[in-house]
Structure formats: C-alpha cells, structure tokens
ModelCIF file with pLDDT and N, C-alpha, C, O atoms, coordinates in Angstrom:
data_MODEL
#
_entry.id   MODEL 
#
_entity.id                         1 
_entity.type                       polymer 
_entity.pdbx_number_of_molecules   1 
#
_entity_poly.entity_id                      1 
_entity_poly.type                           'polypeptide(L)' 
_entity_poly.nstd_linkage                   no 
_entity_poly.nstd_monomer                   no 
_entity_poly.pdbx_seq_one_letter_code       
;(UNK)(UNK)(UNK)(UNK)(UNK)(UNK)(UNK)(UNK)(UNK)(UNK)(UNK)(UNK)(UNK)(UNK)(UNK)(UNK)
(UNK)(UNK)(UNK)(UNK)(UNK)(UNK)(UNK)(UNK)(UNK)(UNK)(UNK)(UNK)(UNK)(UNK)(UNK)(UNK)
(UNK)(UNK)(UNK)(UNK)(UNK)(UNK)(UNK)(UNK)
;
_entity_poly.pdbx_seq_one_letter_code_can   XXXXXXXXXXXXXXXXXXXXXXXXXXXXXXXXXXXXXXXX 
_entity_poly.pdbx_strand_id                 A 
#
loop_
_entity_poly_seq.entity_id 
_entity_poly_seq.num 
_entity_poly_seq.mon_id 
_entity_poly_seq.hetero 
1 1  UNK n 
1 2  UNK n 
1 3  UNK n 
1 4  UNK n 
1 5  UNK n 
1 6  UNK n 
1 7  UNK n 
1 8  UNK n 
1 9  UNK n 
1 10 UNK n 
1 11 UNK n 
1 12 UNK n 
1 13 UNK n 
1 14 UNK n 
1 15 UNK n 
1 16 UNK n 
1 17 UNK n 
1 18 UNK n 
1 19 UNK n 
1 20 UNK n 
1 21 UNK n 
1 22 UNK n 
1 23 UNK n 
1 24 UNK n 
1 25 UNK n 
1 26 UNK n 
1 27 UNK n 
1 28 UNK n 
1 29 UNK n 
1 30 UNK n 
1 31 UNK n 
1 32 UNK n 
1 33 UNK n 
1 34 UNK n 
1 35 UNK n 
1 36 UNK n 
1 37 UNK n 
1 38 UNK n 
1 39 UNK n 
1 40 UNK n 
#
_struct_asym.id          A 
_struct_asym.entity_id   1 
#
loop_
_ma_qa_metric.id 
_ma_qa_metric.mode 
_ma_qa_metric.name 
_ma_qa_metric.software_group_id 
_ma_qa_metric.type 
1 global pLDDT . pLDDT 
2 local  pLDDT . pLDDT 
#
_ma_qa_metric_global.metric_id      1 
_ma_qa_metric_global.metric_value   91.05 
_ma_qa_metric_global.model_id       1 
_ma_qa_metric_global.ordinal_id     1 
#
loop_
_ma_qa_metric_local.label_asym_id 
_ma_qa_metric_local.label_comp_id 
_ma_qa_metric_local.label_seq_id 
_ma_qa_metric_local.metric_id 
_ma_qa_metric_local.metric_value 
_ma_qa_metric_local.model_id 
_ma_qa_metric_local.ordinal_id 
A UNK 1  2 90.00 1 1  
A UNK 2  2 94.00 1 2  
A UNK 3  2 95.00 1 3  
A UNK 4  2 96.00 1 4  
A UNK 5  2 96.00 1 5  
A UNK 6  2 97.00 1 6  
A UNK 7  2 97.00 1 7  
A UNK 8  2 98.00 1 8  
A UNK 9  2 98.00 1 9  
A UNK 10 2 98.00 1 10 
A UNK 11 2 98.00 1 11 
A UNK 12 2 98.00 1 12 
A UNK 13 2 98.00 1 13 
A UNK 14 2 98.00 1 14 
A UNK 15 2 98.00 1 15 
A UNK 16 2 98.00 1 16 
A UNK 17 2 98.00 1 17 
A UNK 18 2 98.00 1 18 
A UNK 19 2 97.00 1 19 
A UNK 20 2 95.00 1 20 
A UNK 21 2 93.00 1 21 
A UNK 22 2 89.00 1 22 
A UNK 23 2 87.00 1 23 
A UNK 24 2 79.00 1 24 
A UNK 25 2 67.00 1 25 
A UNK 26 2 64.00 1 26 
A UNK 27 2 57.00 1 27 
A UNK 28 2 62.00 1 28 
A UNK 29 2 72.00 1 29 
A UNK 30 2 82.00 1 30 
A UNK 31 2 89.00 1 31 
A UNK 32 2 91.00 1 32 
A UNK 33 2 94.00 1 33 
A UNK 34 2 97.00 1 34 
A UNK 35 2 98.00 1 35 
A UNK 36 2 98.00 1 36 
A UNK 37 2 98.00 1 37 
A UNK 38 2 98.00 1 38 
A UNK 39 2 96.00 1 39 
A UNK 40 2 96.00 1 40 
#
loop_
_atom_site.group_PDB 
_atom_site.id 
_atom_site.type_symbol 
_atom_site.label_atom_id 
_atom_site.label_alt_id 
_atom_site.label_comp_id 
_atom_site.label_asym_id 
_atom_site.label_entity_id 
_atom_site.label_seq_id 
_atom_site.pdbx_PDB_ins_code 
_atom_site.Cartn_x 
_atom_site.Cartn_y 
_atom_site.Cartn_z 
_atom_site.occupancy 
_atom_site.B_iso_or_equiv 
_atom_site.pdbx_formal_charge 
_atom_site.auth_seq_id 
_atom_site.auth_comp_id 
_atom_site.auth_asym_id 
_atom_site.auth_atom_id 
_atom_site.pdbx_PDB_model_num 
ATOM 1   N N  . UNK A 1 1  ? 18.528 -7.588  17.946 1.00 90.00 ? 1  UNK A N  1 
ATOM 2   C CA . UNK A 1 1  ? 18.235 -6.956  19.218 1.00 90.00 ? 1  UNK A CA 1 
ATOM 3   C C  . UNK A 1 1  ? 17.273 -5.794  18.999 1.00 90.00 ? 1  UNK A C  1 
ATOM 4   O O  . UNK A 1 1  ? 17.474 -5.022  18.061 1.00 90.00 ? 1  UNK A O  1 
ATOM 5   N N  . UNK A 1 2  ? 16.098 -5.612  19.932 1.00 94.00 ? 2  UNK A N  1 
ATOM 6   C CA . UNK A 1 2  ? 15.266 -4.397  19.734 1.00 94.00 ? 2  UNK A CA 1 
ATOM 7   C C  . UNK A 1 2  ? 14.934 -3.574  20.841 1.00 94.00 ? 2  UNK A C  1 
ATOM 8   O O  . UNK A 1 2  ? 14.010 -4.066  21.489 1.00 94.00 ? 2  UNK A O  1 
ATOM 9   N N  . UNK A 1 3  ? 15.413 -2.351  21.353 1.00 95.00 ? 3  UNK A N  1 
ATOM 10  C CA . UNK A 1 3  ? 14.986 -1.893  21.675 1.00 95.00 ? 3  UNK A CA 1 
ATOM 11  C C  . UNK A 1 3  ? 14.478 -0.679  21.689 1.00 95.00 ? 3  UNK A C  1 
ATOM 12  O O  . UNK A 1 3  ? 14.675 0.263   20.922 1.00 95.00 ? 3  UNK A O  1 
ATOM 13  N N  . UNK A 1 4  ? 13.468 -0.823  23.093 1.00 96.00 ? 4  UNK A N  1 
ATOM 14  C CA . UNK A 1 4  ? 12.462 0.239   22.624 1.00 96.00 ? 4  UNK A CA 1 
ATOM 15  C C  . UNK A 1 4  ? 12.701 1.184   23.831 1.00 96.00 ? 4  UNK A C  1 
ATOM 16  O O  . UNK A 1 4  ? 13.238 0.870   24.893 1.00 96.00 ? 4  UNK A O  1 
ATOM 17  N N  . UNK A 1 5  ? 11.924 3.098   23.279 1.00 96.00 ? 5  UNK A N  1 
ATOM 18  C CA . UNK A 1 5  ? 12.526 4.085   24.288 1.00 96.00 ? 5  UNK A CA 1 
ATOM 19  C C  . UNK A 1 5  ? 11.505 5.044   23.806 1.00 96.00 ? 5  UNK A C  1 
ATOM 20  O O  . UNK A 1 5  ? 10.925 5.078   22.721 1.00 96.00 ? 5  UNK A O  1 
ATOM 21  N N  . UNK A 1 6  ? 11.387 5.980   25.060 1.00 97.00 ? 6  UNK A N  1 
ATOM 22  C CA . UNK A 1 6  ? 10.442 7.083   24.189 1.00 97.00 ? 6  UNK A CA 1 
ATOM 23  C C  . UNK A 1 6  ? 8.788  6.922   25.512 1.00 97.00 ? 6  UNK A C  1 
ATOM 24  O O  . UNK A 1 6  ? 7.803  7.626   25.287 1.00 97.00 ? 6  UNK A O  1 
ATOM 25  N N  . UNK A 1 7  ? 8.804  5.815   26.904 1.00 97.00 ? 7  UNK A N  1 
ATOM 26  C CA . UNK A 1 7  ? 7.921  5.723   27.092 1.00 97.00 ? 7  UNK A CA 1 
ATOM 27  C C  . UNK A 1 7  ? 7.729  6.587   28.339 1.00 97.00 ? 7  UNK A C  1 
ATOM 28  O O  . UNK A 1 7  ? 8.743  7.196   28.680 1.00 97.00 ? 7  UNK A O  1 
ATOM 29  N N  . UNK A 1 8  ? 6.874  6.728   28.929 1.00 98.00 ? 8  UNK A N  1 
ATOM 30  C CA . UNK A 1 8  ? 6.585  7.773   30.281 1.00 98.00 ? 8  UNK A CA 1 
ATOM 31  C C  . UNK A 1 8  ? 5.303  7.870   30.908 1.00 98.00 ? 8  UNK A C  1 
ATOM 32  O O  . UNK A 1 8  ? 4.274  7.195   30.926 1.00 98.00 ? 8  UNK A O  1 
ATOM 33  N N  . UNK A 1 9  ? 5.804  9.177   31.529 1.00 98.00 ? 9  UNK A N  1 
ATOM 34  C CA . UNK A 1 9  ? 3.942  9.452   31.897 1.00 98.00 ? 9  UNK A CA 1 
ATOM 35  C C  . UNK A 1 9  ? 3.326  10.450  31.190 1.00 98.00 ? 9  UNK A C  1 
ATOM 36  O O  . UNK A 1 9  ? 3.956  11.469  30.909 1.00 98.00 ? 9  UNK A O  1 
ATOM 37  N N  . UNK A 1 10 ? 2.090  10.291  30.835 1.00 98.00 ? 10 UNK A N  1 
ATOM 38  C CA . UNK A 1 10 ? 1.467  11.681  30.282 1.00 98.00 ? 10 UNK A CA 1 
ATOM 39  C C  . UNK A 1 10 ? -0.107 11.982  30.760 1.00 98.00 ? 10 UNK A C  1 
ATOM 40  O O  . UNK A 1 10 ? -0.820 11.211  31.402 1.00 98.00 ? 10 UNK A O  1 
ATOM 41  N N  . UNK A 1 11 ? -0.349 12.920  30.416 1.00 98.00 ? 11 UNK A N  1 
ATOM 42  C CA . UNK A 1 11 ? -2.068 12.987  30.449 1.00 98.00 ? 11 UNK A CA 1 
ATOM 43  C C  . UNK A 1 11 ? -3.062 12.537  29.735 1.00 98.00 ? 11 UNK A C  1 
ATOM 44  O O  . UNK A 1 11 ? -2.971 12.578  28.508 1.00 98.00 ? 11 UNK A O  1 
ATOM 45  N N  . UNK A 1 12 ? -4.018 12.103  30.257 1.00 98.00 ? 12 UNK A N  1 
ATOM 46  C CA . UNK A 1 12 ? -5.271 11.840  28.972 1.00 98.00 ? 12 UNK A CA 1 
ATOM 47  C C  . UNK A 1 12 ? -5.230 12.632  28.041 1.00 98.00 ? 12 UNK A C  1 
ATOM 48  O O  . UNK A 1 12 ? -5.514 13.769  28.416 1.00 98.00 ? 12 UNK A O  1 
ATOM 49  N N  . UNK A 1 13 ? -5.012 12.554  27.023 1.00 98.00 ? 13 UNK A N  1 
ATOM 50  C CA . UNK A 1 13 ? -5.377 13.631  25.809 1.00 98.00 ? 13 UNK A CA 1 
ATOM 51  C C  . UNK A 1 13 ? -3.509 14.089  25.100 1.00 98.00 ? 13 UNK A C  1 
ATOM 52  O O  . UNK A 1 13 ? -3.160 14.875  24.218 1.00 98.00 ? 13 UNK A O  1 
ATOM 53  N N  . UNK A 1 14 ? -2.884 13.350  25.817 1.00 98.00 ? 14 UNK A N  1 
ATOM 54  C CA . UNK A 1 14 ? -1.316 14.227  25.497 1.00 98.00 ? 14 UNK A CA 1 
ATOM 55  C C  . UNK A 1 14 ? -0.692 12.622  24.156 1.00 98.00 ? 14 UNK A C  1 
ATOM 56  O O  . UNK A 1 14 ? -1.167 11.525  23.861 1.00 98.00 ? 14 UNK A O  1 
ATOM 57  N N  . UNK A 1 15 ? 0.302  13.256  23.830 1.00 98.00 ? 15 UNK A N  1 
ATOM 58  C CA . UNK A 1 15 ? 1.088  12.392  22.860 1.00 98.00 ? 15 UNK A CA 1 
ATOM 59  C C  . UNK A 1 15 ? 1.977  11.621  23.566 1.00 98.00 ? 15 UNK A C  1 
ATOM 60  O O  . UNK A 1 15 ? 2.209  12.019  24.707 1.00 98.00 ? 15 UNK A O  1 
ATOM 61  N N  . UNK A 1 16 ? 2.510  10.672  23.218 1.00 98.00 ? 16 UNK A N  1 
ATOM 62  C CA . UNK A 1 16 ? 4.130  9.886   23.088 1.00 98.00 ? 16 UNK A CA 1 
ATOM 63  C C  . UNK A 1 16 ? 4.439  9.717   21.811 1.00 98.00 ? 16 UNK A C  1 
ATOM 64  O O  . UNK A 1 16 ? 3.683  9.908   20.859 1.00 98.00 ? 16 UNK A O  1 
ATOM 65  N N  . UNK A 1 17 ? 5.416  9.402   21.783 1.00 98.00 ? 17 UNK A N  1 
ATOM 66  C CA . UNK A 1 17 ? 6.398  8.893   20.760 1.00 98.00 ? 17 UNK A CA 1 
ATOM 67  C C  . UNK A 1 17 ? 7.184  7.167   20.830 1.00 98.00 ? 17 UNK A C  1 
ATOM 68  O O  . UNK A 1 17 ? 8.397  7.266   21.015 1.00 98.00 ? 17 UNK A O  1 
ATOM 69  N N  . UNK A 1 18 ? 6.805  6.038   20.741 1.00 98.00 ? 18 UNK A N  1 
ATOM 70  C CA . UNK A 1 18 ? 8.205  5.318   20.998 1.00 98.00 ? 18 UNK A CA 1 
ATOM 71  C C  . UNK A 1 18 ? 8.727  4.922   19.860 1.00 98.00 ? 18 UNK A C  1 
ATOM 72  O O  . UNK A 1 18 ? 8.283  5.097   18.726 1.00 98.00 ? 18 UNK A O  1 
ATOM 73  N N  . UNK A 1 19 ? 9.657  4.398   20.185 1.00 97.00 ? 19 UNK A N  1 
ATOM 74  C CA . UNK A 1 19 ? 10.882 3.953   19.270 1.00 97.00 ? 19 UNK A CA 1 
ATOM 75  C C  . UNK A 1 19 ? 11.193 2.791   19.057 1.00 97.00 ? 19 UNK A C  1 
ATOM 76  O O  . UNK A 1 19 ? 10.597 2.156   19.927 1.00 97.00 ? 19 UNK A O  1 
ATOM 77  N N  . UNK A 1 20 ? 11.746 2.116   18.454 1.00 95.00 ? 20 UNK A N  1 
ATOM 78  C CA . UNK A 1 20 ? 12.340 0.928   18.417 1.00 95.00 ? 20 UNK A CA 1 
ATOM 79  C C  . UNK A 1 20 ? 13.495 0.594   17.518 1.00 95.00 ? 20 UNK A C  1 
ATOM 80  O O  . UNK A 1 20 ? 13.377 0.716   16.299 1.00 95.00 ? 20 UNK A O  1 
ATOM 81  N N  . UNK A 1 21 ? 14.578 0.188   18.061 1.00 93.00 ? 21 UNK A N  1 
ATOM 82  C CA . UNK A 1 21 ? 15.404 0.740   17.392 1.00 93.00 ? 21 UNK A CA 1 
ATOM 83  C C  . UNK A 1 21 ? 15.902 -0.981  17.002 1.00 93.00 ? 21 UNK A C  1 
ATOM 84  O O  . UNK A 1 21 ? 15.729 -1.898  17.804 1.00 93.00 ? 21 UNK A O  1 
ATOM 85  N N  . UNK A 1 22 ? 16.278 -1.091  16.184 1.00 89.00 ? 22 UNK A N  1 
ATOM 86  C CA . UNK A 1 22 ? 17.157 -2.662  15.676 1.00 89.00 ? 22 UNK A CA 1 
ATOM 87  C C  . UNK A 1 22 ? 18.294 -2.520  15.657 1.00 89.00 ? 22 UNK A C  1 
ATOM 88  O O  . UNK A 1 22 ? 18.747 -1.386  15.503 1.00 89.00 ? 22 UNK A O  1 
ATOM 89  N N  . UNK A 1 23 ? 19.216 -3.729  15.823 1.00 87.00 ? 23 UNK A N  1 
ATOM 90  C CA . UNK A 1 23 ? 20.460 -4.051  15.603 1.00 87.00 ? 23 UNK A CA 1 
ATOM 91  C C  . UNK A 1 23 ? 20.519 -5.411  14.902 1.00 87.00 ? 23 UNK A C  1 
ATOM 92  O O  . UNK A 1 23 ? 19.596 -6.213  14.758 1.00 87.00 ? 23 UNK A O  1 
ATOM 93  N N  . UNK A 1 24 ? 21.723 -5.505  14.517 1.00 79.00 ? 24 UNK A N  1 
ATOM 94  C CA . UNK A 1 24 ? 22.028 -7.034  14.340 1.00 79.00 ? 24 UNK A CA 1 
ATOM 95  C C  . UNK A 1 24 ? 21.225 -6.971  12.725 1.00 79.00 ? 24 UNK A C  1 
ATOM 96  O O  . UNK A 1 24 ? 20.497 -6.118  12.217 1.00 79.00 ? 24 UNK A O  1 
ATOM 97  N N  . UNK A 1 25 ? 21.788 -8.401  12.189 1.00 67.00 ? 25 UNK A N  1 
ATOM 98  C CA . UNK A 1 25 ? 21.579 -8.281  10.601 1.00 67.00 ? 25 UNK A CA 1 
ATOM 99  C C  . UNK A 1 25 ? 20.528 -8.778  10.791 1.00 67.00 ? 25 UNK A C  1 
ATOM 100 O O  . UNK A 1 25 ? 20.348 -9.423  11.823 1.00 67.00 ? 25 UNK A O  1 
ATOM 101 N N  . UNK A 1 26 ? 19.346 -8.595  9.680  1.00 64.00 ? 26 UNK A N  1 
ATOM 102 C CA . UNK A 1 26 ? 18.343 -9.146  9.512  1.00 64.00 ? 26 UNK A CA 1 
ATOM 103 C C  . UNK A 1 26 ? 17.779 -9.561  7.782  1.00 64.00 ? 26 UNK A C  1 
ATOM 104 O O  . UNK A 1 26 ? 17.982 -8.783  6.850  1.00 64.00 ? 26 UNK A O  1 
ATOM 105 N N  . UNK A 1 27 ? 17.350 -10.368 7.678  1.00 57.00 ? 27 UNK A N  1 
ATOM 106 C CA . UNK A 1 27 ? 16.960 -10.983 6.171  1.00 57.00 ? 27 UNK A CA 1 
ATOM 107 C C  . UNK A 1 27 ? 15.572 -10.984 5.973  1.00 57.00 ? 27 UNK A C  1 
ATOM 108 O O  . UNK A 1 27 ? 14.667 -10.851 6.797  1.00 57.00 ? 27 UNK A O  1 
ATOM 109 N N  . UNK A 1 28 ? 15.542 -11.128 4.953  1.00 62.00 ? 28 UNK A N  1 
ATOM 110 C CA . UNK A 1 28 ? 14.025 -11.294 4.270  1.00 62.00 ? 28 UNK A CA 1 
ATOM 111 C C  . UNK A 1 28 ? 12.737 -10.582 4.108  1.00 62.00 ? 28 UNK A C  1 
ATOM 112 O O  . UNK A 1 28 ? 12.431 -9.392  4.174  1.00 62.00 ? 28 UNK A O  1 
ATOM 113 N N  . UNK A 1 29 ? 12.369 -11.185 3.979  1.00 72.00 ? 29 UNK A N  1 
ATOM 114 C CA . UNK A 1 29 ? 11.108 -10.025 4.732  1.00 72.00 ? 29 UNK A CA 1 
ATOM 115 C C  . UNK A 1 29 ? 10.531 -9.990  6.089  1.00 72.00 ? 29 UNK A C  1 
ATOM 116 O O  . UNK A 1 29 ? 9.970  -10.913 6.680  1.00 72.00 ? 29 UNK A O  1 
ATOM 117 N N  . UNK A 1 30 ? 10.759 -8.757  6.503  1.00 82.00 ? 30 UNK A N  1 
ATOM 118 C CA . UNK A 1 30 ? 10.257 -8.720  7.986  1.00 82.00 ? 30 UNK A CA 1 
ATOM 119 C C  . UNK A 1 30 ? 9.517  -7.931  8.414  1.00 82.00 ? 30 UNK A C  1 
ATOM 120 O O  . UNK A 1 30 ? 9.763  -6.733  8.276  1.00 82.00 ? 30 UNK A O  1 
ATOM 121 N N  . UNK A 1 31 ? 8.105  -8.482  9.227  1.00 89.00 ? 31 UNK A N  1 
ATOM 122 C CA . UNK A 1 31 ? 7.328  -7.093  9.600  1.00 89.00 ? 31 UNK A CA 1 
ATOM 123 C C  . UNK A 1 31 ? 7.581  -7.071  11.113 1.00 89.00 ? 31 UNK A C  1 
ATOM 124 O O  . UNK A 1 31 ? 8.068  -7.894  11.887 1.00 89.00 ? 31 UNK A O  1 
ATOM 125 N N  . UNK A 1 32 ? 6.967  -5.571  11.290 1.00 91.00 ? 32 UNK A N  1 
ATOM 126 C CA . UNK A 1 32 ? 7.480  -5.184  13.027 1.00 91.00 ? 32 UNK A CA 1 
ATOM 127 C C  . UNK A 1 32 ? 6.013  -4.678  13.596 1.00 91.00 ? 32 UNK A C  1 
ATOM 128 O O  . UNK A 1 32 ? 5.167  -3.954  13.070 1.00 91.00 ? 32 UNK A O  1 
ATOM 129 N N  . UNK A 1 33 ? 6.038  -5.213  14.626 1.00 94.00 ? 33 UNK A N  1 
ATOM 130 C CA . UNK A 1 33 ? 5.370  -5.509  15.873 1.00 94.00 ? 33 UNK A CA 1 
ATOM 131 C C  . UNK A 1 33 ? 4.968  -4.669  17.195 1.00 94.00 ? 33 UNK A C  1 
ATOM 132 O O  . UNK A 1 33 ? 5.305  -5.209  18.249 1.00 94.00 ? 33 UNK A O  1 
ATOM 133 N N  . UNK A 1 34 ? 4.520  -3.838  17.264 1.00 97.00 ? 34 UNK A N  1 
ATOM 134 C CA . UNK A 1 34 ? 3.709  -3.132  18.832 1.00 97.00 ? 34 UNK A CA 1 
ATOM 135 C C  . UNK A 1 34 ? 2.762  -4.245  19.382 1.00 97.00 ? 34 UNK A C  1 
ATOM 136 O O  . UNK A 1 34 ? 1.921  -4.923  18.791 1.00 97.00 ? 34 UNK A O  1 
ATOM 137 N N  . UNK A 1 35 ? 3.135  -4.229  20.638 1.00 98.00 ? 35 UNK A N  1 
ATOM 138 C CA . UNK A 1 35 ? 2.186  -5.157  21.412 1.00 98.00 ? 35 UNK A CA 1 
ATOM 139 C C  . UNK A 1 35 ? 1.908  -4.597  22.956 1.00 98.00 ? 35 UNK A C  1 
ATOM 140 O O  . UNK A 1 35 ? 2.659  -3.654  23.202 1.00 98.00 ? 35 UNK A O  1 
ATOM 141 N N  . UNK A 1 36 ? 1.149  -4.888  23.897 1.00 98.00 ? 36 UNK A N  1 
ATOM 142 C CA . UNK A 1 36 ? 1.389  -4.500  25.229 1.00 98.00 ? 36 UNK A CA 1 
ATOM 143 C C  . UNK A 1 36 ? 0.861  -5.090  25.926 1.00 98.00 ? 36 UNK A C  1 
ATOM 144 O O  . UNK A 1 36 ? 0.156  -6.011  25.515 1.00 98.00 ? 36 UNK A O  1 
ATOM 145 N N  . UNK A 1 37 ? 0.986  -4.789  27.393 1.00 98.00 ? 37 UNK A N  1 
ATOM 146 C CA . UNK A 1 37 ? 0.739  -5.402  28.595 1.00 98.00 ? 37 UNK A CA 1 
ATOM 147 C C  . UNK A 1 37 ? 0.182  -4.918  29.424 1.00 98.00 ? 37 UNK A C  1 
ATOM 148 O O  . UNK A 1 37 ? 0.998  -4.419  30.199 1.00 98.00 ? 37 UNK A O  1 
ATOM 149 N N  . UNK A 1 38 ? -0.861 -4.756  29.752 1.00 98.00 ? 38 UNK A N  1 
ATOM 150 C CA . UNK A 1 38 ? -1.483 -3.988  31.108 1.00 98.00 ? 38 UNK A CA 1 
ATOM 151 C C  . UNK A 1 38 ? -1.395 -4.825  32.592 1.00 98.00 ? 38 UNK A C  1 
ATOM 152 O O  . UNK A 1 38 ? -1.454 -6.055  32.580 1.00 98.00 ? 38 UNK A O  1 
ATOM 153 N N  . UNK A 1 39 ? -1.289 -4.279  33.519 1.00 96.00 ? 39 UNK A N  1 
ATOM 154 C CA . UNK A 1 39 ? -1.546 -5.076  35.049 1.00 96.00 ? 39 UNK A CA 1 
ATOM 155 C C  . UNK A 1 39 ? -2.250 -5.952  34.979 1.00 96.00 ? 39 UNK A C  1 
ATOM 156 O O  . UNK A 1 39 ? -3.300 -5.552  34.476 1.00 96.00 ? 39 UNK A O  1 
ATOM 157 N N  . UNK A 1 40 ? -2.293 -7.038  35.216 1.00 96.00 ? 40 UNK A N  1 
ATOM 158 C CA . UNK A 1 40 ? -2.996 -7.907  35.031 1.00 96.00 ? 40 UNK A CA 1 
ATOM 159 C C  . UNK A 1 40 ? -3.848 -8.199  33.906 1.00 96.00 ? 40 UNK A C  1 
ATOM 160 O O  . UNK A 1 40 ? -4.544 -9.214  33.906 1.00 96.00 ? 40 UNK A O  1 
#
C-alpha cells in the first residue's frame, strides 16, 4: 500500500515536500516512482 501526503497550494517560487509512505512486505529489488497528472 502507498500512500502519499504533503500536497497543497503554494506560490510560484515556494517549496513542497511529499511523502510516500509504504506498507505491507515487499521483496527484491524495488525502485519508487513520482509520476503526475495535470487537467487534461
């Protein structure tokens, strides 16, 4: 399970932070993933 937290509003020029947090067992080797979605 992954979720993610940390998102909002900000200004041009300002920071965020997100997170992603895991659960559940996981094996092997695993890489992790940012992706996104804009309006259309």
């Amino acid at each position: 399970q992954l979720v993610e937290s940390g998102g909002g509003l900000v200004q041009p020029g300002g920071s965020l932070r997100l997170s992603c947090a895991a659960s559940g067992r996981t094996v092997g080797s695993v890489s992790m993933g940012w992706f996104r979605q804009a309006l259309g």
